[in-house]
PDB file of N, CA and C in Angstrom:
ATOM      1  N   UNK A   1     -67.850  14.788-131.488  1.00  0.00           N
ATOM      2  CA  UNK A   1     -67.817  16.015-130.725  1.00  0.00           C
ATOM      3  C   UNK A   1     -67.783  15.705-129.228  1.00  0.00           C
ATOM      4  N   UNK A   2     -66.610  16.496-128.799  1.00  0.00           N
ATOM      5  CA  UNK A   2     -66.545  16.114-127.088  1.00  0.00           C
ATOM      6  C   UNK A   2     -66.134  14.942-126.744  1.00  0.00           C
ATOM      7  N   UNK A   3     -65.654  14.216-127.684  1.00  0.00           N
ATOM      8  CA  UNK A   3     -65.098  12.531-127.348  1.00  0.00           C
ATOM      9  C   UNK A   3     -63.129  12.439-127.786  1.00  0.00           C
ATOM     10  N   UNK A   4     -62.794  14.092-128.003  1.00  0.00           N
ATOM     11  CA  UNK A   4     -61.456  13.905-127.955  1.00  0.00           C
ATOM     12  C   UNK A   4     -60.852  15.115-127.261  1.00  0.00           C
ATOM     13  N   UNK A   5     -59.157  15.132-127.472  1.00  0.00           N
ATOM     14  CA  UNK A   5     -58.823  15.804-127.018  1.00  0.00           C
ATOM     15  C   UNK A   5     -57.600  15.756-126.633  1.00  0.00           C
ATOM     16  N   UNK A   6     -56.559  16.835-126.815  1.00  0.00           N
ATOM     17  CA  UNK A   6     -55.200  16.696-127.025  1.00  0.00           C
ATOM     18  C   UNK A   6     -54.661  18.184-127.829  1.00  0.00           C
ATOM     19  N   UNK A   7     -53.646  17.527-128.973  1.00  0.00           N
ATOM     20  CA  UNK A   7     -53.184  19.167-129.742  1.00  0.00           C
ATOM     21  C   UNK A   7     -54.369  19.369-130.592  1.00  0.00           C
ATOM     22  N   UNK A   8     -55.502  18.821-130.994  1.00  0.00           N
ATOM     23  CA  UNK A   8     -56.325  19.659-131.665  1.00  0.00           C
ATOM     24  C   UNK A   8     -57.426  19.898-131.157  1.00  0.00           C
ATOM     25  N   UNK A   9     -57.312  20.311-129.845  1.00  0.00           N
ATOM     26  CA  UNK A   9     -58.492  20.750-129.237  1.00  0.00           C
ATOM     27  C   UNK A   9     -59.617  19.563-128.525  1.00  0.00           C
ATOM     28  N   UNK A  10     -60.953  20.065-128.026  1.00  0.00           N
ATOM     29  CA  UNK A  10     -61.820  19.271-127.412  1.00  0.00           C
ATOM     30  C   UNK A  10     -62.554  19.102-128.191  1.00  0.00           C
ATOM     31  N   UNK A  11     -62.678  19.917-129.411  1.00  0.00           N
ATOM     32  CA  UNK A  11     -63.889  20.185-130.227  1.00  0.00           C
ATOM     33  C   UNK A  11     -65.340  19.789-129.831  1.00  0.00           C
ATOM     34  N   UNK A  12     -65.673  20.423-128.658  1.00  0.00           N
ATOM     35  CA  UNK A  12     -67.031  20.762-127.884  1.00  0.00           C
ATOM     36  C   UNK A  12     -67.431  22.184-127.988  1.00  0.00           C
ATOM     37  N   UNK A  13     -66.895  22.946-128.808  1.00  0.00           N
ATOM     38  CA  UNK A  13     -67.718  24.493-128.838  1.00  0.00           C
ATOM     39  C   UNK A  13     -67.194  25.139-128.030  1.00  0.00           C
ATOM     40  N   UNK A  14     -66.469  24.612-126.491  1.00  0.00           N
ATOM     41  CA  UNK A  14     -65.833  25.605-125.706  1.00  0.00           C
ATOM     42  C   UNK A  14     -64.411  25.910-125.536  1.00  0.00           C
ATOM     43  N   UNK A  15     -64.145  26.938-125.930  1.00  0.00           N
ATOM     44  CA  UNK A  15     -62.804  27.237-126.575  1.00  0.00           C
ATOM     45  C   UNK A  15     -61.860  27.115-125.074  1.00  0.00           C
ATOM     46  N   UNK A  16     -62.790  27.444-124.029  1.00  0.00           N
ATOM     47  CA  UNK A  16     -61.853  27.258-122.475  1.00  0.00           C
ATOM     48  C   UNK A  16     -61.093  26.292-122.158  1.00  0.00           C
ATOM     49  N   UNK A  17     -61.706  24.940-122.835  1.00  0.00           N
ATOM     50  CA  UNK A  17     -60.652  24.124-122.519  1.00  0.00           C
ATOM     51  C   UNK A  17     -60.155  23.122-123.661  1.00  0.00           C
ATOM     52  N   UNK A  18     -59.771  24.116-124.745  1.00  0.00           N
ATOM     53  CA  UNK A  18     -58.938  23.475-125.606  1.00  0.00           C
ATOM     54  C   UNK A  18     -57.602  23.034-125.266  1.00  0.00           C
ATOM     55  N   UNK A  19     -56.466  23.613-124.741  1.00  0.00           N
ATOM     56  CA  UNK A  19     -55.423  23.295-123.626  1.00  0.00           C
ATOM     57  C   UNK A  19     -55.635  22.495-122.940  1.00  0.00           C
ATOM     58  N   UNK A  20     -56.256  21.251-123.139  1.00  0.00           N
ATOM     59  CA  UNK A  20     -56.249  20.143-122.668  1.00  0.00           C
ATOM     60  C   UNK A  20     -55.021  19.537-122.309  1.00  0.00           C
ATOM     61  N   UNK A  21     -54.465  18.975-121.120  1.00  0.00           N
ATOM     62  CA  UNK A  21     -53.152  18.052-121.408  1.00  0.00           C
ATOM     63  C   UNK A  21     -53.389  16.835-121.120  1.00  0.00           C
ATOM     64  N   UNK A  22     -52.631  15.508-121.487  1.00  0.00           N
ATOM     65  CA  UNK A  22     -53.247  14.211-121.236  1.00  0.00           C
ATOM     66  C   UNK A  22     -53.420  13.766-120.247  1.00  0.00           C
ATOM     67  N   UNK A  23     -52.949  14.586-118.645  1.00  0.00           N
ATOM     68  CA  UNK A  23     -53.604  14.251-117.228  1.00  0.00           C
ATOM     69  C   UNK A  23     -54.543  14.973-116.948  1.00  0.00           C
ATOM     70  N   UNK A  24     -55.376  15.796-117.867  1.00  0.00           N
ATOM     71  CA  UNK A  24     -56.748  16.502-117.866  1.00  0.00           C
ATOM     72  C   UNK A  24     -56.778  18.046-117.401  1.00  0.00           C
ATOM     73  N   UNK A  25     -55.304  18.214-117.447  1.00  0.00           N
ATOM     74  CA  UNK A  25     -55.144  19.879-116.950  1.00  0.00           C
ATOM     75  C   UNK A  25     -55.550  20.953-117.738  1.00  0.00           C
ATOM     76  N   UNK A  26     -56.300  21.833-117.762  1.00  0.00           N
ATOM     77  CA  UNK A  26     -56.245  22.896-118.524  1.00  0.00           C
ATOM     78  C   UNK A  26     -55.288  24.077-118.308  1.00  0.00           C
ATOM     79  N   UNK A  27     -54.465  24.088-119.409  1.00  0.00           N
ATOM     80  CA  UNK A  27     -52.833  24.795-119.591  1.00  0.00           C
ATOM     81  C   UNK A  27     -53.586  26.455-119.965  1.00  0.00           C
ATOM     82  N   UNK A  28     -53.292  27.628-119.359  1.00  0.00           N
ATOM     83  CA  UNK A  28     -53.584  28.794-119.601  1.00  0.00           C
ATOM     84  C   UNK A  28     -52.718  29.331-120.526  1.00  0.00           C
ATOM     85  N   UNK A  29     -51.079  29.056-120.704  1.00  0.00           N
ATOM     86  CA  UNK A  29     -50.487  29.061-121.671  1.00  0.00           C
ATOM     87  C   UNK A  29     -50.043  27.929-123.119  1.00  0.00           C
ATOM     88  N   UNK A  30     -49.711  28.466-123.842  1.00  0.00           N
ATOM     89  CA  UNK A  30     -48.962  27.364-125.027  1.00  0.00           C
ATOM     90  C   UNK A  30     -47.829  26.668-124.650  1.00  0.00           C
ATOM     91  N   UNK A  31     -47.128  27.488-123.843  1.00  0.00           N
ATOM     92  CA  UNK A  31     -45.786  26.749-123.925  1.00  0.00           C
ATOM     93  C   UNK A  31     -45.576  25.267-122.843  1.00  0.00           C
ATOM     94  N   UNK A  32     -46.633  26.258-121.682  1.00  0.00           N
ATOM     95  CA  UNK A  32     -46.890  25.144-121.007  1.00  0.00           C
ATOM     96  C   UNK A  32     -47.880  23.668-121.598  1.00  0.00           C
ATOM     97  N   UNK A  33     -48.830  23.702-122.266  1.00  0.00           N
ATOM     98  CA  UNK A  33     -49.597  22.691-122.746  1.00  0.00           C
ATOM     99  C   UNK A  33     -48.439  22.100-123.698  1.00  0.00           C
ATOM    100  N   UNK A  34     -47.720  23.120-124.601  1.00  0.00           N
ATOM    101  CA  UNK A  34     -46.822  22.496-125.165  1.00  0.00           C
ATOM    102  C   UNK A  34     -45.735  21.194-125.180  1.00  0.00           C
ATOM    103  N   UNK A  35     -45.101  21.708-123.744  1.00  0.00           N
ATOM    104  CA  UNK A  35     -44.396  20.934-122.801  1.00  0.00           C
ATOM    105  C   UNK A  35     -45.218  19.771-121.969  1.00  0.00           C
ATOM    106  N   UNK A  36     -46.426  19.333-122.227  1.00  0.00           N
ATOM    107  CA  UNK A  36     -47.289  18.597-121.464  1.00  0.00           C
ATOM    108  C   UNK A  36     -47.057  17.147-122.563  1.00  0.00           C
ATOM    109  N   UNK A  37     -47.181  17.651-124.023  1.00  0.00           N
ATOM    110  CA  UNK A  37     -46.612  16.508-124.608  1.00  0.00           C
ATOM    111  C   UNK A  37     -45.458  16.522-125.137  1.00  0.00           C
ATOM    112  N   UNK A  38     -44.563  16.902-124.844  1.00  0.00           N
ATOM    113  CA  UNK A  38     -43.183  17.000-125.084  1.00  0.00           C
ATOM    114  C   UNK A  38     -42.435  15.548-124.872  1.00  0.00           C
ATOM    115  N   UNK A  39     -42.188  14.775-125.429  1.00  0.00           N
ATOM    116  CA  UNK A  39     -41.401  13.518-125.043  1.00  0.00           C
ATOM    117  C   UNK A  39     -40.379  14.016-124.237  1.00  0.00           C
ATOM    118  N   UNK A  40     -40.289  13.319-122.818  1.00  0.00           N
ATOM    119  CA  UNK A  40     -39.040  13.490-121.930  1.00  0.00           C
ATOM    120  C   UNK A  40     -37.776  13.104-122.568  1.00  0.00           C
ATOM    121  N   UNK A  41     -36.765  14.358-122.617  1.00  0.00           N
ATOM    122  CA  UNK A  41     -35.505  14.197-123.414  1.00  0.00           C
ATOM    123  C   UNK A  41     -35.472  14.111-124.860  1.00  0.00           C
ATOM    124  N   UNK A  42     -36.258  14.468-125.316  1.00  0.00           N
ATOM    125  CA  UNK A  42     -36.160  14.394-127.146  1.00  0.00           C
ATOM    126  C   UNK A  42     -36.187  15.587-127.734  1.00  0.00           C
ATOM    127  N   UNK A  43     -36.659  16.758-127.049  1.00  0.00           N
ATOM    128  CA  UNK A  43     -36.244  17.675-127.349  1.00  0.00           C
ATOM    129  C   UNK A  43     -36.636  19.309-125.850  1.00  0.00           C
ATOM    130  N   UNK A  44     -35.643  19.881-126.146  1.00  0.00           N
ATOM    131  CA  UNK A  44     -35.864  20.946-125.164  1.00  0.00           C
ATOM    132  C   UNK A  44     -37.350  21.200-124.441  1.00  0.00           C
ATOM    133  N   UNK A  45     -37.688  21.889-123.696  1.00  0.00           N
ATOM    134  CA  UNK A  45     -38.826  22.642-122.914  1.00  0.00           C
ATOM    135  C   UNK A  45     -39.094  23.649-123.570  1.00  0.00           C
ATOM    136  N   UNK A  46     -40.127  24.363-123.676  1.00  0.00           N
ATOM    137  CA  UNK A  46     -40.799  25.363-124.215  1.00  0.00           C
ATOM    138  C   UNK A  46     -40.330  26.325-123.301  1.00  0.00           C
ATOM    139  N   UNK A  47     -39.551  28.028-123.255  1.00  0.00           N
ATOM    140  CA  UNK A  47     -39.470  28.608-122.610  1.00  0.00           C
ATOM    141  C   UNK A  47     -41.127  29.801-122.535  1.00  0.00           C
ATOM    142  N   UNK A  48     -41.470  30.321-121.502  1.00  0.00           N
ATOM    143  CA  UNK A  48     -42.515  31.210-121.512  1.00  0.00           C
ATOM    144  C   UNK A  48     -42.697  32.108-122.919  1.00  0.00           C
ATOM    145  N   UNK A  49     -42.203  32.492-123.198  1.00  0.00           N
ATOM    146  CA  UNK A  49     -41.630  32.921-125.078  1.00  0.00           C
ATOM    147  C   UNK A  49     -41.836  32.234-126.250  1.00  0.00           C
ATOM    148  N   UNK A  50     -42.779  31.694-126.975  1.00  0.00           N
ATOM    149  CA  UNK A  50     -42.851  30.977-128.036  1.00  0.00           C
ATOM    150  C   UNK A  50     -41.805  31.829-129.514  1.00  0.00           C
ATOM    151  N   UNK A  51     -40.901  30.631-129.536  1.00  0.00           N
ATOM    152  CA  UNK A  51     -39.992  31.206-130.797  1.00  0.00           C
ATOM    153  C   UNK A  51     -40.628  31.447-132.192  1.00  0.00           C
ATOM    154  N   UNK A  52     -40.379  32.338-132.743  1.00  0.00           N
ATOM    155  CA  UNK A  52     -40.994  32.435-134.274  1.00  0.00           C
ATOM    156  C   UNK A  52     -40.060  31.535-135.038  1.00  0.00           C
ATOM    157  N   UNK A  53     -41.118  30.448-135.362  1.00  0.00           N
ATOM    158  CA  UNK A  53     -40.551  29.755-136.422  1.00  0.00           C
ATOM    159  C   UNK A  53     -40.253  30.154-137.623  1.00  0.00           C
ATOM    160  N   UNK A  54     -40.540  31.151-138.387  1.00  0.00           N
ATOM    161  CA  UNK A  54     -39.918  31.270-139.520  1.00  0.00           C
ATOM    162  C   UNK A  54     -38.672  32.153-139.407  1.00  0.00           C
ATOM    163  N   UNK A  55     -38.314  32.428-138.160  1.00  0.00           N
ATOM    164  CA  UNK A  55     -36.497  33.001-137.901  1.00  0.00           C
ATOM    165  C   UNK A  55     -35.803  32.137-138.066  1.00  0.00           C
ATOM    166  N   UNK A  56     -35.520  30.597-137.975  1.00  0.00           N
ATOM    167  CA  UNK A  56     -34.851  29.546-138.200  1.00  0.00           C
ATOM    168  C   UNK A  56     -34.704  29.095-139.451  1.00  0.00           C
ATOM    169  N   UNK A  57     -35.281  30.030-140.698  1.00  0.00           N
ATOM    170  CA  UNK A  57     -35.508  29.045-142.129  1.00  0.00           C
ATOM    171  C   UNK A  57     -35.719  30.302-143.104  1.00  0.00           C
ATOM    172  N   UNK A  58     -34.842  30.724-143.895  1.00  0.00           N
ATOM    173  CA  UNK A  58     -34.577  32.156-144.716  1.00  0.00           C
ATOM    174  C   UNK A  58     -35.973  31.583-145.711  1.00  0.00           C
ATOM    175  N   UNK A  59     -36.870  32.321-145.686  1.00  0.00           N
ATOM    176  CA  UNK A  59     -38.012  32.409-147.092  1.00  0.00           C
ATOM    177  C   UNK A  59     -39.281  31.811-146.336  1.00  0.00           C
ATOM    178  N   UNK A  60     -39.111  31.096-145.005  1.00  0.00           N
ATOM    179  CA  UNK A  60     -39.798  30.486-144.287  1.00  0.00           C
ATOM    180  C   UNK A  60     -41.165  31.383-144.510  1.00  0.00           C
ATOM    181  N   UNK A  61     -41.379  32.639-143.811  1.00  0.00           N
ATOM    182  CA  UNK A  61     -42.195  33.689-143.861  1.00  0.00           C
ATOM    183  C   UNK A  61     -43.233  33.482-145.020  1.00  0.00           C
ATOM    184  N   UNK A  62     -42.061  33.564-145.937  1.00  0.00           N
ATOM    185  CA  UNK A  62     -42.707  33.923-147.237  1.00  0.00           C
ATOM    186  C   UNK A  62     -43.854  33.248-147.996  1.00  0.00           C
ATOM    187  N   UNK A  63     -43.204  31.505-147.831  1.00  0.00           N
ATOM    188  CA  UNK A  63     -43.784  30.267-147.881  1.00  0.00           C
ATOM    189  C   UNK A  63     -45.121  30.015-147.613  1.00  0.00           C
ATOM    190  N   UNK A  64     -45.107  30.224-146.186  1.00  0.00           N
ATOM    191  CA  UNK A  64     -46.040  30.463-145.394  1.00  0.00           C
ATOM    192  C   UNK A  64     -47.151  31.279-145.551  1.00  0.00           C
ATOM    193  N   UNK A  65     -47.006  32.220-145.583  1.00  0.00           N
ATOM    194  CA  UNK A  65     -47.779  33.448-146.126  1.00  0.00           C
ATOM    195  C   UNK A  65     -48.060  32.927-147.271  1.00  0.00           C
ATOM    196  N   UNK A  66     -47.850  32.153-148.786  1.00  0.00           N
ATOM    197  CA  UNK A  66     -48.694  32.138-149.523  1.00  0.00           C
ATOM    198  C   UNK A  66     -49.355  30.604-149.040  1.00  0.00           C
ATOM    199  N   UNK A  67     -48.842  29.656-148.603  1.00  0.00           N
ATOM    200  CA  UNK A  67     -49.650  28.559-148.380  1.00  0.00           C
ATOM    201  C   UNK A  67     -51.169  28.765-147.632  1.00  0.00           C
ATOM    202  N   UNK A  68     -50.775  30.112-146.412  1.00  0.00           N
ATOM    203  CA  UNK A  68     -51.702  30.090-145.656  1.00  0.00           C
ATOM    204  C   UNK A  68     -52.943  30.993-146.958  1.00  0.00           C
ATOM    205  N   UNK A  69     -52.612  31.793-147.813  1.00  0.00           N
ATOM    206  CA  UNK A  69     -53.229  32.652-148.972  1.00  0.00           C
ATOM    207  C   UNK A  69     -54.497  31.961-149.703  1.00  0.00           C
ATOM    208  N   UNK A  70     -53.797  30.490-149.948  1.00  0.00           N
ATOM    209  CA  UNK A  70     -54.423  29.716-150.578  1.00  0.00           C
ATOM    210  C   UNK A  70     -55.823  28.810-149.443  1.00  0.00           C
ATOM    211  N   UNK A  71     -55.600  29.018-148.331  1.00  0.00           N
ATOM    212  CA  UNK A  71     -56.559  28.280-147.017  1.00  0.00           C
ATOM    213  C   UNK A  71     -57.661  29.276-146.743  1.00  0.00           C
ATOM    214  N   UNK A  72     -56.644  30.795-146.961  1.00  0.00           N
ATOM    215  CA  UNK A  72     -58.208  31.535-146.655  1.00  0.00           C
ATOM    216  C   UNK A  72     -58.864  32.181-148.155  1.00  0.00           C
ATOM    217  N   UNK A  73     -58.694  31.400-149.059  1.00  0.00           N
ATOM    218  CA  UNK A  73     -59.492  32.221-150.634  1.00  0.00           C
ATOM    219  C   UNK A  73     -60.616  31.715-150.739  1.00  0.00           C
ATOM    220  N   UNK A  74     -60.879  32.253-151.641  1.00  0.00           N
ATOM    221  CA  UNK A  74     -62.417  31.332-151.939  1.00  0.00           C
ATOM    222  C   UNK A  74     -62.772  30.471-152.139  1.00  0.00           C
ATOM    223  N   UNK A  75     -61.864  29.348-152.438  1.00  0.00           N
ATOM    224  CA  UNK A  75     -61.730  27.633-152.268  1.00  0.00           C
ATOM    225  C   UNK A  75     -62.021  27.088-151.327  1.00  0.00           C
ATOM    226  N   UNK A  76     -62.053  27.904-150.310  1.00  0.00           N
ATOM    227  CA  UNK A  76     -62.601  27.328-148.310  1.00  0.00           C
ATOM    228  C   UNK A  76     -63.276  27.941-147.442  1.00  0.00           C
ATOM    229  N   UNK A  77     -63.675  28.878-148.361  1.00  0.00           N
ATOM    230  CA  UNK A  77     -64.770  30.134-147.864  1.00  0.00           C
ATOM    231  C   UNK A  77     -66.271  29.204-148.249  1.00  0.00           C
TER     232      UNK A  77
END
């Protein structure tokens, strides 16, 4: 606890500075923290707009929605 930090958070209890980036900035948006580890040139910039990923992939939604079904049942409650 409190000894990391990056895309899954600080995990110290304070949700303020989960947006950590690896020069120690705290990002107020996603797209920006996003773009903080973005490999230079490997793939685009995050525009202010986060795209819905399941518009790119027909059933995507659907998928999703039951995978996530199964995370919140009573198996992890």
């Amino acid at each position: 606890s409190g000894q990391v930090r990056g895309l899954c958070g600080t995990f110290n209890g304070d949700q303020r500075d989960e947006f950590t980036t690896p020069e120690g900035d705290v990002e107020p948006g996603v797209a920006a923290f996003a773009n903080a580890f973005r490999a230079a040139g490997a793939c685009p910039a995050l525009g202010p707009g986060i795209p819905d990923p399941c518009d790119g992939f027909p059933g995507g939604r659907e998928r999703a929605e039951a995978a996530c079904a199964v995370l919140m049942g009573p198996a992890f409650q």
